[in-house]
Protein backbone atom coordinates (compact mmCIF):
# COMPACT_ATOMS: atom_id res chain seq x y z
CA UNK A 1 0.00 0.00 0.00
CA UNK A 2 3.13 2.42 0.98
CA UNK A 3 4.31 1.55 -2.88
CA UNK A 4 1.19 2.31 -4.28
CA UNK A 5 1.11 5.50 -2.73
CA UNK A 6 4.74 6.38 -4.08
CA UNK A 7 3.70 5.46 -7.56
CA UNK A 8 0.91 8.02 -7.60
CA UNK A 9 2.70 10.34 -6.14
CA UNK A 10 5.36 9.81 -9.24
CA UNK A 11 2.46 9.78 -11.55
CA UNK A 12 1.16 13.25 -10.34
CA UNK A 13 4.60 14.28 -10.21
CA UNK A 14 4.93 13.39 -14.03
CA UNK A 15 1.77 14.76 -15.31
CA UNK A 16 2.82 18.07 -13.19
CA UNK A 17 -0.18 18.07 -10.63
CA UNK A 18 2.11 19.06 -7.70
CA UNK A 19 -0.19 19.26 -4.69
CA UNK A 20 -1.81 15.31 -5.43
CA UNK A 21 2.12 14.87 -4.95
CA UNK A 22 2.44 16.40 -2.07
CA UNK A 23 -0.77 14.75 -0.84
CA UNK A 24 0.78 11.17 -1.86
CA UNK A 25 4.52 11.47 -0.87
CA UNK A 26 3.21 12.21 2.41
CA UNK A 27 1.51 8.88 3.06
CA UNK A 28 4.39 7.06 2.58
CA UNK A 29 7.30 6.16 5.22
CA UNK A 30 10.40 8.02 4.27
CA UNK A 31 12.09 4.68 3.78
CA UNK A 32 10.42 3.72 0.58
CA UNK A 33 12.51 4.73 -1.68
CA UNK A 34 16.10 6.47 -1.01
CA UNK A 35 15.45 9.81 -2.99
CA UNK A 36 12.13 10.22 -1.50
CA UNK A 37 12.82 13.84 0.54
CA UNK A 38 14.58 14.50 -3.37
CA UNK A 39 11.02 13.96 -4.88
CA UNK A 40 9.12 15.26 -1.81
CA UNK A 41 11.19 18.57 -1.98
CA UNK A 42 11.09 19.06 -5.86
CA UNK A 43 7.29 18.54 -5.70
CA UNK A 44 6.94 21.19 -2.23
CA UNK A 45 9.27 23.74 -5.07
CA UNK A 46 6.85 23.37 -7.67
CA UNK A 47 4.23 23.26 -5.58
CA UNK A 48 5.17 26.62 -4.46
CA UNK A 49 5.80 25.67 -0.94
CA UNK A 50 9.28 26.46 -0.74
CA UNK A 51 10.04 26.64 2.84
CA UNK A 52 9.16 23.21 3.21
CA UNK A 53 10.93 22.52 -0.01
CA UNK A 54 14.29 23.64 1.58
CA UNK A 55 13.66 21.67 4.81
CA UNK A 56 13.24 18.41 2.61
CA UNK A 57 16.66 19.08 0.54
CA UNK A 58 18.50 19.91 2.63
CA UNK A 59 17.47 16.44 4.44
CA UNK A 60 17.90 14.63 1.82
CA UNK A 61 21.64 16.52 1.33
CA UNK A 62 22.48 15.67 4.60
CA UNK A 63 21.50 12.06 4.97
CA UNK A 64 22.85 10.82 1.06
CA UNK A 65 25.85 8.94 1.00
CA UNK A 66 28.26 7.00 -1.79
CA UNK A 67 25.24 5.30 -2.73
CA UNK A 68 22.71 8.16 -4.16
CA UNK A 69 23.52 8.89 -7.52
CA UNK A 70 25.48 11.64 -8.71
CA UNK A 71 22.75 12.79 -10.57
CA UNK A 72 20.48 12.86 -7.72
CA UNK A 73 22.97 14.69 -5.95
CA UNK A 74 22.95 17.46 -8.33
CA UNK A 75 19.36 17.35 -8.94
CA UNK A 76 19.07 18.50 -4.95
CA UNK A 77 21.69 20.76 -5.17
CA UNK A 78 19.86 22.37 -8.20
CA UNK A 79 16.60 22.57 -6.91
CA UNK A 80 17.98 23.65 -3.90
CA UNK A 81 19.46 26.74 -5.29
CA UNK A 82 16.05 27.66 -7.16
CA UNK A 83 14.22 27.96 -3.71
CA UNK A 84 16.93 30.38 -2.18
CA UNK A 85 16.65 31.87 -5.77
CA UNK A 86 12.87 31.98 -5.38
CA UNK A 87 14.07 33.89 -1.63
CA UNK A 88 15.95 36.58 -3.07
CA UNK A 89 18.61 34.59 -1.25
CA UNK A 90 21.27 35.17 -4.50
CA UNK A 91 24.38 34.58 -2.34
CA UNK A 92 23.05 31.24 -0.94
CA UNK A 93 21.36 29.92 -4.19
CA UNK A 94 24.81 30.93 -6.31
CA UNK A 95 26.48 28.50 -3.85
CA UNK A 96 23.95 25.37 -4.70
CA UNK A 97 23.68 25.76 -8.12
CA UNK A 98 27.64 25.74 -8.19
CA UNK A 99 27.47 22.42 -5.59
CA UNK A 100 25.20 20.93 -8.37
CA UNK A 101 27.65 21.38 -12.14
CA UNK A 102 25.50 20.44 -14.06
CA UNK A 103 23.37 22.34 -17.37
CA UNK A 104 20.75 23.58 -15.69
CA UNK A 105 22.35 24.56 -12.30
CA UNK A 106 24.75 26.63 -15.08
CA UNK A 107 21.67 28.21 -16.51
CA UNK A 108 19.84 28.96 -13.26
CA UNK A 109 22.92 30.59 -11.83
CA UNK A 110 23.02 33.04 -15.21
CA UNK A 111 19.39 34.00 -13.93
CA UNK A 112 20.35 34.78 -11.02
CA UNK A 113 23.60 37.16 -12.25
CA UNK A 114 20.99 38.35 -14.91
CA UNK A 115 18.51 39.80 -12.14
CA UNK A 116 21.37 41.34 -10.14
CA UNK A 117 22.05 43.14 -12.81
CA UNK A 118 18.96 44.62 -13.36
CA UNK A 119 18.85 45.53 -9.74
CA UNK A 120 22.44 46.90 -10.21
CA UNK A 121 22.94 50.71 -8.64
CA UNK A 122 26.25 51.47 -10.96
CA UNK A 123 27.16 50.72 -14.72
CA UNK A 124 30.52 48.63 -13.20
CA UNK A 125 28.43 45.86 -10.97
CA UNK A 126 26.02 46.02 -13.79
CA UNK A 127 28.17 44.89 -16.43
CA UNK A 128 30.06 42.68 -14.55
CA UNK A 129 26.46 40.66 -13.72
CA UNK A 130 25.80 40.39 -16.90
CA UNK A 131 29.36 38.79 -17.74
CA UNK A 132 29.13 36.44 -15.35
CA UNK A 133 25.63 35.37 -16.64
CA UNK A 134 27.19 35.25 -19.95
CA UNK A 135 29.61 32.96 -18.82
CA UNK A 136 27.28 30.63 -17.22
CA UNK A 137 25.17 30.82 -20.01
CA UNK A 138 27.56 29.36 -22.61
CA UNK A 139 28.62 26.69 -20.14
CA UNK A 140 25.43 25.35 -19.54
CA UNK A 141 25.05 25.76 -23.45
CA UNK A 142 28.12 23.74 -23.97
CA UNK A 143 26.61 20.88 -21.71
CA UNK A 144 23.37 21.25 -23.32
CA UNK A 145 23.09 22.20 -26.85
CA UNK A 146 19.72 21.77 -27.90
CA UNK A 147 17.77 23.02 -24.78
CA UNK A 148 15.22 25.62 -25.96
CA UNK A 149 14.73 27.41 -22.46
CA UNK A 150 18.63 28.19 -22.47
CA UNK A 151 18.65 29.71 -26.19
CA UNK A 152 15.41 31.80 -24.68
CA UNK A 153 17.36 33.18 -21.51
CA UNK A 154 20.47 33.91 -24.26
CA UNK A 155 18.29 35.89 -26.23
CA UNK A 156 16.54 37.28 -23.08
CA UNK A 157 20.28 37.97 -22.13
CA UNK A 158 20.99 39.71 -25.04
CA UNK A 159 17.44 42.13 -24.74
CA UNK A 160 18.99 43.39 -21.05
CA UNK A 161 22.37 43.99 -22.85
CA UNK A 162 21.24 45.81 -25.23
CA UNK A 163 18.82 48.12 -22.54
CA UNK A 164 21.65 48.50 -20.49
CA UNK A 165 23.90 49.62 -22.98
CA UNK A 166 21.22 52.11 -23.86
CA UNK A 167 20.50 53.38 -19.90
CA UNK A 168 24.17 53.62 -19.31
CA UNK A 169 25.48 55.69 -22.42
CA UNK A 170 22.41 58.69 -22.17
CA UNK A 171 24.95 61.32 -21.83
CA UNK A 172 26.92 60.40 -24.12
CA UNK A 173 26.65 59.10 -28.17
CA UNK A 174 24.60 55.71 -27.54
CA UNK A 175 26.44 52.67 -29.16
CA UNK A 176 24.47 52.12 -32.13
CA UNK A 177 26.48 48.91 -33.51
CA UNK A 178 26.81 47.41 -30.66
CA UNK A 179 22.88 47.80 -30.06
CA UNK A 180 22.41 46.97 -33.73
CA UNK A 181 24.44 43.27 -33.03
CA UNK A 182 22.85 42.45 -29.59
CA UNK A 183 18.95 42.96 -31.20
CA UNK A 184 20.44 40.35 -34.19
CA UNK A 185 21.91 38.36 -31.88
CA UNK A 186 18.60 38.47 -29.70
CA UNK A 187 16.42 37.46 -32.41
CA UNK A 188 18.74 34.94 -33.97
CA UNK A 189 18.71 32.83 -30.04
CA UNK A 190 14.86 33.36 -30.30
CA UNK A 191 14.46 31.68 -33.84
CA UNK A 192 16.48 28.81 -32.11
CA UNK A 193 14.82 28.17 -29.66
CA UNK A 194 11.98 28.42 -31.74
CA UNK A 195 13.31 25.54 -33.59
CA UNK A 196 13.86 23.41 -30.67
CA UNK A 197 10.55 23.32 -28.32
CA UNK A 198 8.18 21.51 -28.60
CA UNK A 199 6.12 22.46 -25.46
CA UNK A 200 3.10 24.50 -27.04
CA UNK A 201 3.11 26.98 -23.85
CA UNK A 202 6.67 27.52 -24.16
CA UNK A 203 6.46 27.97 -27.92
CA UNK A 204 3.48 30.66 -27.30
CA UNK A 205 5.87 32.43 -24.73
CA UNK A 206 8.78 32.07 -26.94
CA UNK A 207 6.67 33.37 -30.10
CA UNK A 208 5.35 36.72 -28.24
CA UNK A 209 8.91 37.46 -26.62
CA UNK A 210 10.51 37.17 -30.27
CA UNK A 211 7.83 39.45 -31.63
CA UNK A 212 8.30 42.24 -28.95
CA UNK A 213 12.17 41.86 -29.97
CA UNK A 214 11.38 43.23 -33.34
CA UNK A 215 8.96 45.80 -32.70
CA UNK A 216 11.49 47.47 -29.89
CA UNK A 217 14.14 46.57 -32.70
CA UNK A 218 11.83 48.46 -34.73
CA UNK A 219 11.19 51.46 -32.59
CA UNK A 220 15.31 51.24 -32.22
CA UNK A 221 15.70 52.21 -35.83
CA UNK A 222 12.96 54.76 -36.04
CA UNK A 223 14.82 56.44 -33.38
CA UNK A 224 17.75 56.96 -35.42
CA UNK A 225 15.79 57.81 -38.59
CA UNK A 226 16.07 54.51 -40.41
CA UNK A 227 12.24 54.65 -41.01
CA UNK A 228 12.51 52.20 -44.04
CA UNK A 229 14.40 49.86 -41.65
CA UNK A 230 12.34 50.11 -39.13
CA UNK A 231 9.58 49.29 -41.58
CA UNK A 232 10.61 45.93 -42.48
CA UNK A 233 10.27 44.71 -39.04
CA UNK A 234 6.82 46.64 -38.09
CA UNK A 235 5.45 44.70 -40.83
CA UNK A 236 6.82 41.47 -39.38
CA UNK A 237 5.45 42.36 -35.71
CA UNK A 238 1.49 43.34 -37.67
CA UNK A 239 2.01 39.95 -39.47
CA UNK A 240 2.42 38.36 -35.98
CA UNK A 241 0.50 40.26 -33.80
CA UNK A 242 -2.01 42.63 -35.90
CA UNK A 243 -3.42 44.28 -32.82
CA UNK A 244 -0.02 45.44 -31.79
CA UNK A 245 -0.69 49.30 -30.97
CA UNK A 246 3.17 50.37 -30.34
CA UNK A 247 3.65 49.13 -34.04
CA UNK A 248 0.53 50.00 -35.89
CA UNK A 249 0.95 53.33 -34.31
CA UNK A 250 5.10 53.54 -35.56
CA UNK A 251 4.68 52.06 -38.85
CA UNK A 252 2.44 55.21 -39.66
CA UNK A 253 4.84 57.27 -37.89
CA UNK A 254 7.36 55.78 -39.87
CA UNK A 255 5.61 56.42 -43.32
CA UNK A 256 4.81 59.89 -42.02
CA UNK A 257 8.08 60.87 -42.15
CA UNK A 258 8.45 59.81 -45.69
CA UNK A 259 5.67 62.02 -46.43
CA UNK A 260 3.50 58.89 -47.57
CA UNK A 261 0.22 60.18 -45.54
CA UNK A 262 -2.32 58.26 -47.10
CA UNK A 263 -0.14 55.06 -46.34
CA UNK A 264 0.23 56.49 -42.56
CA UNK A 265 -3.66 56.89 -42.31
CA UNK A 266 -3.79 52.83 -43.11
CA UNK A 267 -2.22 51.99 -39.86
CA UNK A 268 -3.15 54.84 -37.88
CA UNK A 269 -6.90 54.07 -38.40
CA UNK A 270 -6.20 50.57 -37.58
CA UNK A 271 -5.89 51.79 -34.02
CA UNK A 272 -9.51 53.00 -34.06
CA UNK A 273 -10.97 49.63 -33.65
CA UNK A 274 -8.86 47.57 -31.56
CA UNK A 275 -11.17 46.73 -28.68
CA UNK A 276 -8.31 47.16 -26.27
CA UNK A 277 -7.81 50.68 -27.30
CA UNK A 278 -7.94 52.98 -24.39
CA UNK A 279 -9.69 56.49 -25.51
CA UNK A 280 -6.46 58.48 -25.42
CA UNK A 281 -4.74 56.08 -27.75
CA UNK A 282 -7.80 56.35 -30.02
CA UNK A 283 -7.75 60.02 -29.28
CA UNK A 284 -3.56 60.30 -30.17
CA UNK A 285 -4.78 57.93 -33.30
CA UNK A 286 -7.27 60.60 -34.88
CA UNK A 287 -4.77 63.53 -34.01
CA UNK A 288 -2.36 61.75 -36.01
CA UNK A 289 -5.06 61.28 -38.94
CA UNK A 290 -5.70 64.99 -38.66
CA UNK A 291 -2.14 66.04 -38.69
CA UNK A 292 -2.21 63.75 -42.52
CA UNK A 293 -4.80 65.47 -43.67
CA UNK A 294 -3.68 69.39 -43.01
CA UNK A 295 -0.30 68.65 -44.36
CA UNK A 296 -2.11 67.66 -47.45
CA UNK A 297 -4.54 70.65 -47.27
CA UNK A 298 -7.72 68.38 -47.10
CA UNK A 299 -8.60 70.38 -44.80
CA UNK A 300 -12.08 69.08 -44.52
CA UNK A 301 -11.14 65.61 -43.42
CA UNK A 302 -8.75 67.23 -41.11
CA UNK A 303 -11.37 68.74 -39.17
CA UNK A 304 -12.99 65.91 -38.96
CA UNK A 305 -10.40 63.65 -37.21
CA UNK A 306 -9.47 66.89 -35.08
CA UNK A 307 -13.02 67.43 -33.83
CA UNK A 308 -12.93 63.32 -32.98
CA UNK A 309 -9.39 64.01 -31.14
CA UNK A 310 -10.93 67.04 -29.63
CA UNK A 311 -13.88 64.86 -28.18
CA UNK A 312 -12.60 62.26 -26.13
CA UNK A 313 -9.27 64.10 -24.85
CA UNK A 314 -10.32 68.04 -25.11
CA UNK A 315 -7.73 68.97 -22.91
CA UNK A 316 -4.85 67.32 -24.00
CA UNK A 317 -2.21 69.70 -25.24
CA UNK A 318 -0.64 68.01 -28.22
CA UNK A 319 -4.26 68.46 -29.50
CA UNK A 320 -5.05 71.84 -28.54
CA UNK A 321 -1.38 72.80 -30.43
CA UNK A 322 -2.59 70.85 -33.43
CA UNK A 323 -5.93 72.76 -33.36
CA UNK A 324 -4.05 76.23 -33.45
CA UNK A 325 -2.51 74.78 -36.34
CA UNK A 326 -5.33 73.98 -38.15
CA UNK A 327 -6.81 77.28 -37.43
CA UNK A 328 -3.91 78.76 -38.91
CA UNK A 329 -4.22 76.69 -42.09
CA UNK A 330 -7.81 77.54 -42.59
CA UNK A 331 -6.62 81.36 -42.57
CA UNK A 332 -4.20 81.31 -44.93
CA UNK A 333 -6.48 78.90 -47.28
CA UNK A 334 -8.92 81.73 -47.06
CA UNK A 335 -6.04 84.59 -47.78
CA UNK A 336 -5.54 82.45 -50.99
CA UNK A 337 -9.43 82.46 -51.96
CA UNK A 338 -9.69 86.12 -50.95
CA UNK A 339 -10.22 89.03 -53.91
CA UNK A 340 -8.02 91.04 -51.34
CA UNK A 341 -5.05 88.63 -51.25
CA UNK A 342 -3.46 89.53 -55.12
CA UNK A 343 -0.80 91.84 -53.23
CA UNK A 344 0.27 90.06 -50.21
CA UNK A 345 3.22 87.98 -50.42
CA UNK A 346 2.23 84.90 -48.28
CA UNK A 347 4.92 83.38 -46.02
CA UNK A 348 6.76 80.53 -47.88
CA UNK A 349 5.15 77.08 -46.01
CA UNK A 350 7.80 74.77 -44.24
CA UNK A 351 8.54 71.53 -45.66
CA UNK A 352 6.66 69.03 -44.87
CA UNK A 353 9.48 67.17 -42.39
CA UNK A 354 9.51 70.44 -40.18
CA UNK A 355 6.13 68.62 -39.13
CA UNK A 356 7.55 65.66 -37.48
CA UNK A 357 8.31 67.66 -34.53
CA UNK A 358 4.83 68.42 -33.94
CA UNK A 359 4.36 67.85 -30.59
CA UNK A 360 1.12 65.14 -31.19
CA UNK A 361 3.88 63.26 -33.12
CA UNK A 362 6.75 62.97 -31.20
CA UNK A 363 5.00 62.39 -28.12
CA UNK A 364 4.26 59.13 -29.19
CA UNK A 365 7.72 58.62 -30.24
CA UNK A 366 9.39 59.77 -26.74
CA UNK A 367 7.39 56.88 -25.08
CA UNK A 368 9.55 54.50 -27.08
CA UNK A 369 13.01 55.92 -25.77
């Protein structure tokens, strides 16, 4: 009866229902099987009961001898480390995962140099956590070569590279080709571990994180005026995801700015009907229409989309400014259609890229720096 109990506790364990695990493991005498506080703590981790998960291991650490494997050994070791991981406990976890030397204990440890470098206070102990994630990284890589989570954390690795590289070089000119190789290299670990998984969950995470690469990739080039650039991978993002906001709203942006308005209106009315829409993104989404329209003097249809900006946000500023604007155009349309106007020399208009710095516009780019 004690062995029956262990096998569906192994069984649960298996099919991943943790607490029926729990629930079994614990109706059986600690003596059936020698690994049993191994299992019992691995299912209390994943279980998210990790107190009792580090009483169990550290049991089952204690008591081992020449007899438990060596695989076993590390297993504890591992999971170990992920509950004092789990704790914030970095210094304490670091020390398991290095007991354990094996792949995943390599890759675990990179997570944890990884998130003490985003909670790094100086550019030095920043970098340097990011190195020795690096490090681990590749070993674990080296061990393991066709394990889709690592490739994910190495592209993952590669995304808080590239931001820190970005946070720490603001007052001074930002590394563009450095940026420019850690976003390849980013997408390239993505696409492998694409390749690899076959865990439909994982795939779905791996999918969306690879996608969000190349719209910030995207919103990378737009901010150093490589709008046709940044096009290529906007369109990739919509083809994934076509209720992406940040790059329906930047692929018009980016069109804008080549003076193709009509094109820009295609993506910027997109935004209208995505039921997740807030109203100030629908409202920033007409403004933009409206701002299309006067530089074209269709000034009809630019009233229009103004008076819908106007209505749900009539007190935001960008579209107040863009009003004023408009009210300016419609006066010096009328100085044109005026018998009066055949001797005044009208003020030469600005070209149409003087408009990208309307305020409307580039508000929606600043969110992206």
């Amino acid at each position: 009866m004690i062995n029956d109990y262990f096998n569906k506790a192994m069984l649960a364990f298996d099919k991943k229902e943790y607490s029926n695990a729990v629930a079994y493991f614990l109706q059986c005498k600690p003596d059936v099987n020698q690994a049993y506080s191994l299992y019992l703590g691995k299912a209390y981790f994943l279980n998210d009961q990790v107190y009792e998960a580090i009483a169990c291991l550290n049991s089952y650490l204690e008591n081992a001898d020449k007899t438990h494997s060596q695989a076993q050994m590390a297993d504890a070791w591992d999971t170990l480390g992920q509950c004092y991981a789990a704790l914030k406990n970095n210094k304490q976890a670091i020390v398991c995962f290095k007991n354990a030397q094996i792949a995943s204990a390599f890759h675990n440890m990179a997570l944890v140099y990884m998130n003490l470098a985003a909670t790094a206070k100086s550019p030095g102990s920043c970098f340097q956590s990011l190195s020795s994630a690096l490090n681990f990284l590749e070993t674990a890589l080296k061990q393991t070569e066709d394990n889709p989570m690592f490739f994910h954390s190495l592209a993952s690795w590669y995304e808080q590279y590239m931001q820190a590289l970005e946070d720490y070089s603001q007052e001074k000119e930002e590394p563009i080709e450095q940026i420019h190789g850690a976003y390849h290299k980013a997408m390239e670990n993505y696409l492998k571990a694409l390749s690899l998984t076959k865990d439909p969950v994982f795939k779905n995470v791996v999918a969306g994180n690879f996608t969000e690469c190349m719209a910030q990739y995207g919103h990378f080039l737009y901010r150093n005026k490589k709008y046709q650039e940044a096009q290529v991978y906007y369109l990739q993002v919509i083809k994934a995801d076509p209720l992406h906001t940040s790059a329906l709203n930047q692929m018009g942006m980016a069109l804008f700015k080549l003076g193709e308005f009509d094109q820009a209106r295609t993506y910027f009315k997109q935004l209208l009907w995505i039921p997740a829409s807030s109203s100030q993104d629908v409202a920033d989404a007409w403004l933009n229409i409206a701002c299309t329209y006067r530089l074209e003097k269709n000034l009809d249809e630019a009233k229009k989309a103004l008076d819908e900006a106007l209505r749900l946000a009539p007190k935001d500023n960008a579209i107040i400014e863009e009003q004023e604007k408009f009210k300016l155009e419609v006066s010096k349309a009328a100085l044109h259609t005026s018998p009066f106007t055949s001797f005044v020399v009208q003020p030469q208009q600005p070209p149409v890229e003087e408009h990208a710095s309307l305020p409307s516009l580039t508000a929606k780019i600043l969110t992206l720096e």
